[in-house]
Every structure is written in C-alpha cells, then in structure tokens.
N, C-alpha and C. Protein backbone atom coordinates (compact mmCIF):
# COMPACT_ATOMS: atom_id res chain seq x y z
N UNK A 1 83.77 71.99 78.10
CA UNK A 1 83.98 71.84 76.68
C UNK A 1 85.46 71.62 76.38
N UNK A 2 86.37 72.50 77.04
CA UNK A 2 88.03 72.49 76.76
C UNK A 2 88.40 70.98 77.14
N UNK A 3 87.88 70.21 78.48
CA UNK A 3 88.17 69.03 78.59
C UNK A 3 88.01 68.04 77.70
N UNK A 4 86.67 68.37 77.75
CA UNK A 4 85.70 67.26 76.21
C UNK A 4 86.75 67.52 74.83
N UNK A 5 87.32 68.62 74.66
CA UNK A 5 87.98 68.97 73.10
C UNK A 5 89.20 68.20 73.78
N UNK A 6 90.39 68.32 74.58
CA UNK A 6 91.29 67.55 75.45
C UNK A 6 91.09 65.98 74.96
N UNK A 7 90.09 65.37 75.27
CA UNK A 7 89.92 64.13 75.36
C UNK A 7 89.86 63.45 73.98
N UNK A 8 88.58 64.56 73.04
CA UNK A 8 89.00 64.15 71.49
C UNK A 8 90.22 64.24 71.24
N UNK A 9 91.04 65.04 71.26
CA UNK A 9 92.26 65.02 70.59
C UNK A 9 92.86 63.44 71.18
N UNK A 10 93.29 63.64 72.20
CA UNK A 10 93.76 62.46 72.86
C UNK A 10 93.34 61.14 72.10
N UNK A 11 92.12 60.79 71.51
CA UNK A 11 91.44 59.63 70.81
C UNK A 11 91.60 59.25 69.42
N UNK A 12 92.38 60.82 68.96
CA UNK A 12 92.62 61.37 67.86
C UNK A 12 94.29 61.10 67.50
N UNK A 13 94.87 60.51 68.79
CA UNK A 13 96.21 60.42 68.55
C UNK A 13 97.34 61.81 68.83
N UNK A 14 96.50 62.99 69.31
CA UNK A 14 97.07 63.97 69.14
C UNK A 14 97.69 64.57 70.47
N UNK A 15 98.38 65.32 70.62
CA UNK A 15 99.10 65.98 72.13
C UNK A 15 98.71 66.60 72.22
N UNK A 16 98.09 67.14 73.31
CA UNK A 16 98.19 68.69 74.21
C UNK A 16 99.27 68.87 75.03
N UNK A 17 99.87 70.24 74.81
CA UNK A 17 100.23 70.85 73.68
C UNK A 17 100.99 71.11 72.59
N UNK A 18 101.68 69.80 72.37
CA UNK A 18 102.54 69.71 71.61
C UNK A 18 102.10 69.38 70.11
N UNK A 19 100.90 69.14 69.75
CA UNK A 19 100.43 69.50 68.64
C UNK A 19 99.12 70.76 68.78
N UNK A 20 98.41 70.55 69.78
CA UNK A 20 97.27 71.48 69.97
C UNK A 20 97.16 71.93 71.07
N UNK A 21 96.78 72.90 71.18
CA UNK A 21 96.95 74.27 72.18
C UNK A 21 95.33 74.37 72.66
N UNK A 22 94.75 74.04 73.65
CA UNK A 22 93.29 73.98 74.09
C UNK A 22 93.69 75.40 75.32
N UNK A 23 92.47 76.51 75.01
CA UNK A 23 91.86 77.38 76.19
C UNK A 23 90.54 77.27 76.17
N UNK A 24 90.81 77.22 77.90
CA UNK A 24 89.33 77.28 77.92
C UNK A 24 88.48 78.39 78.77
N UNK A 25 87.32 78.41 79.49
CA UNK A 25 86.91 79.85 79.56
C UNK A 25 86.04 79.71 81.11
N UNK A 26 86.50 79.92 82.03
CA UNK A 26 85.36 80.00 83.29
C UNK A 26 86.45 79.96 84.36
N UNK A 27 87.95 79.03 84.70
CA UNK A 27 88.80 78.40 85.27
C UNK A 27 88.19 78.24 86.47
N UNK A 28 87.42 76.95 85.82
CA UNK A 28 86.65 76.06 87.32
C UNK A 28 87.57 75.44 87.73
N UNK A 29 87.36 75.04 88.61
CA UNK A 29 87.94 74.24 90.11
C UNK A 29 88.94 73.31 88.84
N UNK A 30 88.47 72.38 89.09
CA UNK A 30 89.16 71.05 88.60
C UNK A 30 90.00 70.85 87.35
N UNK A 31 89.86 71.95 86.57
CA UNK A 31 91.10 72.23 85.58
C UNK A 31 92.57 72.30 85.80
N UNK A 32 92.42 73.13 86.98
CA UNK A 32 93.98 72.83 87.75
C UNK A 32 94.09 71.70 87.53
N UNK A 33 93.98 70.53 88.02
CA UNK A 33 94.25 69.26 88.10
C UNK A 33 93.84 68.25 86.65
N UNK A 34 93.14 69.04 85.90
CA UNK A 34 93.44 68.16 84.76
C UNK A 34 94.77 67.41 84.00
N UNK A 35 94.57 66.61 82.95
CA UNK A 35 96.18 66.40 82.75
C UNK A 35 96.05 66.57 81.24
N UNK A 36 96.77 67.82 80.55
CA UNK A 36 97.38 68.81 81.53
C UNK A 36 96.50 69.95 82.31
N UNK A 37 97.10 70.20 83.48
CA UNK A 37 96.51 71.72 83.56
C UNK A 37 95.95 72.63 82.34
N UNK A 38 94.90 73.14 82.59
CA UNK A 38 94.30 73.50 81.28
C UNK A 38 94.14 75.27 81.70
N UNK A 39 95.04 75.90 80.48
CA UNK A 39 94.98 77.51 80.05
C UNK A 39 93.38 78.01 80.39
N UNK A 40 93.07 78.63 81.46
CA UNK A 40 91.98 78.76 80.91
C UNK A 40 91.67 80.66 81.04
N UNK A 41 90.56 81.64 80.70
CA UNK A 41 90.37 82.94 81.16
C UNK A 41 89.48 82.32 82.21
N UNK A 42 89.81 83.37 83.56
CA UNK A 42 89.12 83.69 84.50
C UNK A 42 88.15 84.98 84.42
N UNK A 43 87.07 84.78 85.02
CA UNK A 43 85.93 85.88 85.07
C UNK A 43 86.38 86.40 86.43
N UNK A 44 85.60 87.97 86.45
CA UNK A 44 85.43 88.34 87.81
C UNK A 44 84.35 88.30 88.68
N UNK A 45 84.08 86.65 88.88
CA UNK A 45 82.70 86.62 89.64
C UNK A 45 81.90 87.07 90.42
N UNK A 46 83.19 87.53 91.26
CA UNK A 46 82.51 87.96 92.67
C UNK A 46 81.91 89.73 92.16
N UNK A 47 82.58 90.13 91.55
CA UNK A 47 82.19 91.64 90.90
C UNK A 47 81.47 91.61 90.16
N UNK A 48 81.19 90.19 89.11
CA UNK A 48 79.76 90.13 88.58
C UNK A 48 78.80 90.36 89.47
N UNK A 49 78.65 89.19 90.06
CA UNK A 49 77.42 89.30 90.98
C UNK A 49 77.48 90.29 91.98
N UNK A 50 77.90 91.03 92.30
CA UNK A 50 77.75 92.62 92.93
C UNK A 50 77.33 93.56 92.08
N UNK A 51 78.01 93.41 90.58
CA UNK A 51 76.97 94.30 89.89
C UNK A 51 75.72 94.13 89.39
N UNK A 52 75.80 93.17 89.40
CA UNK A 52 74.04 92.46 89.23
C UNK A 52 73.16 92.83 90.03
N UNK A 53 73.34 93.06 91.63
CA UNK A 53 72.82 92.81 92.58
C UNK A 53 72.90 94.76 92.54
N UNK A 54 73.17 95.46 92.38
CA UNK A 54 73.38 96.59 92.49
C UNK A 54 72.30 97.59 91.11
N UNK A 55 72.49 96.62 90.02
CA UNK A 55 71.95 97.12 88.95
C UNK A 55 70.62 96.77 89.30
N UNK A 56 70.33 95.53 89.78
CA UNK A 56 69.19 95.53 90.20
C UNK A 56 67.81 96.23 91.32
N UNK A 57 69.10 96.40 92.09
CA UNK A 57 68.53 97.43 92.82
C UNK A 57 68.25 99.07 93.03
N UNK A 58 69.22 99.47 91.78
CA UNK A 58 68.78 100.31 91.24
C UNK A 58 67.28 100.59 90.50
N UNK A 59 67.21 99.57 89.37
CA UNK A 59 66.43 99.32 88.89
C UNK A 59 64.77 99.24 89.86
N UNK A 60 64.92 98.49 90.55
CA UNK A 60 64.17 98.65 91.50
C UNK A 60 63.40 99.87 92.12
N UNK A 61 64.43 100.92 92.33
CA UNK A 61 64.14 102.34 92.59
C UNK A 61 64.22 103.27 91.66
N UNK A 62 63.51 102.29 90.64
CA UNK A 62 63.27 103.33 88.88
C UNK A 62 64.60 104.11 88.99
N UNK A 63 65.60 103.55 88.82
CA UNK A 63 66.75 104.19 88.48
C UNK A 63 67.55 103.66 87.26
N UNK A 64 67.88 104.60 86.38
CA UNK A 64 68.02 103.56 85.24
C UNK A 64 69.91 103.55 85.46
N UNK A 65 70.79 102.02 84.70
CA UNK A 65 72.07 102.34 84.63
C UNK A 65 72.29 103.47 83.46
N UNK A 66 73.77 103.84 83.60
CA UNK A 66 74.09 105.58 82.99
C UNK A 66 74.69 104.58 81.76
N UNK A 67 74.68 103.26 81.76
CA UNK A 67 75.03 102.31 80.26
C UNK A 67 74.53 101.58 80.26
N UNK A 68 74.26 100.51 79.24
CA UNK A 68 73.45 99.23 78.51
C UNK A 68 74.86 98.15 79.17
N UNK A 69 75.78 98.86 79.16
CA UNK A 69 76.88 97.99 78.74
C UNK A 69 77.95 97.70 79.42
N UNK A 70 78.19 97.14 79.99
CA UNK A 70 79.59 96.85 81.14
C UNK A 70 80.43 95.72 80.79
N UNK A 71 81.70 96.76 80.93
CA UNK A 71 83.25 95.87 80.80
C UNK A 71 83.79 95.19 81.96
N UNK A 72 83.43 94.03 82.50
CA UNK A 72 84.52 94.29 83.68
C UNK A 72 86.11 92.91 83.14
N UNK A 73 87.16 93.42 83.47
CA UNK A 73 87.97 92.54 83.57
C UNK A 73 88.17 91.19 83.75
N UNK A 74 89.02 90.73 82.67
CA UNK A 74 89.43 88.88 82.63
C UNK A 74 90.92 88.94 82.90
N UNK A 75 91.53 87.48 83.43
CA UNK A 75 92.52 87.03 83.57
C UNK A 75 93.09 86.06 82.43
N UNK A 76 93.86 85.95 82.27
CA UNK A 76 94.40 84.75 81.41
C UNK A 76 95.23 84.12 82.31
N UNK A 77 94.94 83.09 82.72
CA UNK A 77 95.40 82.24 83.73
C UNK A 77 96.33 80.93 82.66
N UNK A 78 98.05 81.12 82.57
CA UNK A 78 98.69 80.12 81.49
C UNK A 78 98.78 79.15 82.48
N UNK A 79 98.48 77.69 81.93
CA UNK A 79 99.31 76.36 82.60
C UNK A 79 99.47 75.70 81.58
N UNK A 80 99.45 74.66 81.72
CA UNK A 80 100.16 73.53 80.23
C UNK A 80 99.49 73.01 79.42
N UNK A 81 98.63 73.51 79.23
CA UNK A 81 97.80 72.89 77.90
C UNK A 81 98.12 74.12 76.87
N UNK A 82 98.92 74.73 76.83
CA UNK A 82 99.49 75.99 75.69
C UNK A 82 100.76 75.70 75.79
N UNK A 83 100.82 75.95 73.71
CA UNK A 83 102.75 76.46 73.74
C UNK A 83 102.76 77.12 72.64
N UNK A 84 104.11 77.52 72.46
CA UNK A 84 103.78 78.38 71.55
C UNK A 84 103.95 77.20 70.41
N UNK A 85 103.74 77.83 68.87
CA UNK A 85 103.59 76.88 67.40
C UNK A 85 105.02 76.73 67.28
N UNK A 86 105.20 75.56 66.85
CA UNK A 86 106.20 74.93 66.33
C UNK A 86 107.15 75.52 65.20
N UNK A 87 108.29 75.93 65.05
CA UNK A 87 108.62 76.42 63.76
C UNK A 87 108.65 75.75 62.70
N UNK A 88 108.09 76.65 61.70
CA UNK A 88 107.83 76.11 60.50
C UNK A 88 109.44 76.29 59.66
N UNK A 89 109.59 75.29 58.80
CA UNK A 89 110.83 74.98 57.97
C UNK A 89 110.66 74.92 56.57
C-alpha cells in the first residue's frame, strides 16, 4: 500500500519526502530498495509465530492463555521516505 500511495503522489507531481512523508507497516524485503527507501514498522515475526504455535498448543491440552491479549514489540525502522515538516512562516 505505502508503495502504491509513493507512486500516487509521484503522478500527483508531489515528493517523497519533501512534500509527503509515507510509513509503511510489515518492512518487507523490497522496500529497502525502493526509491526512496521506505520508513517502514517492523513486526516481530519470528515471536509471532512461536506464540501462535505455543498458544496453540496449549490450547490443545485444554489449557487456557492467563490473557485474551498479547503485546509483543515493533520497530520503527527510519530511511528516506520521512522528514521532518517544513517550517511554517
């Protein structure tokens, strides 16, 4: 989606990031190499799917989790598709 929004602007006449500031959310592979490098949050995949795989198997052995609800940690990974806003005059 952050690419696809990237590309409108671009059609739109507009800069990344020198008028608009695009993040985006997963930091798949090939964003690195977009142009520009694109801001994106990183997940913790590999600890997702361990807790998945864990909750499940709990579950499995009628064990219930001790929450509904789990936090686990994001990254904010900056490259150049962010800046800060321009001053206003």
């Amino acid at each position: 989606m952050a690419l696809g929004a990237i590309e409108a602007l671009r059609r739109r006449g507009l800069r990344v990031p020198q008028d608009m500031s695009v993040v985006g959310f997963d930091d798949l592979p090939e964003v690195r190499w977009s142009a520009p490098p694109l801001t994106t949050v990183r997940q913790p995949l590999a600890d997702m799917g361990k807790l998945a795989v864990r909750t499940v198997l709990h579950l499995t052995h009628d064990e219930h989790p001790s929450s509904p609800r789990v936090e686990l940690g994001t990254n904010l990974v900056v490259r150049a598709s962010t800046a800060p806003p321009p001053e206003r005059t």
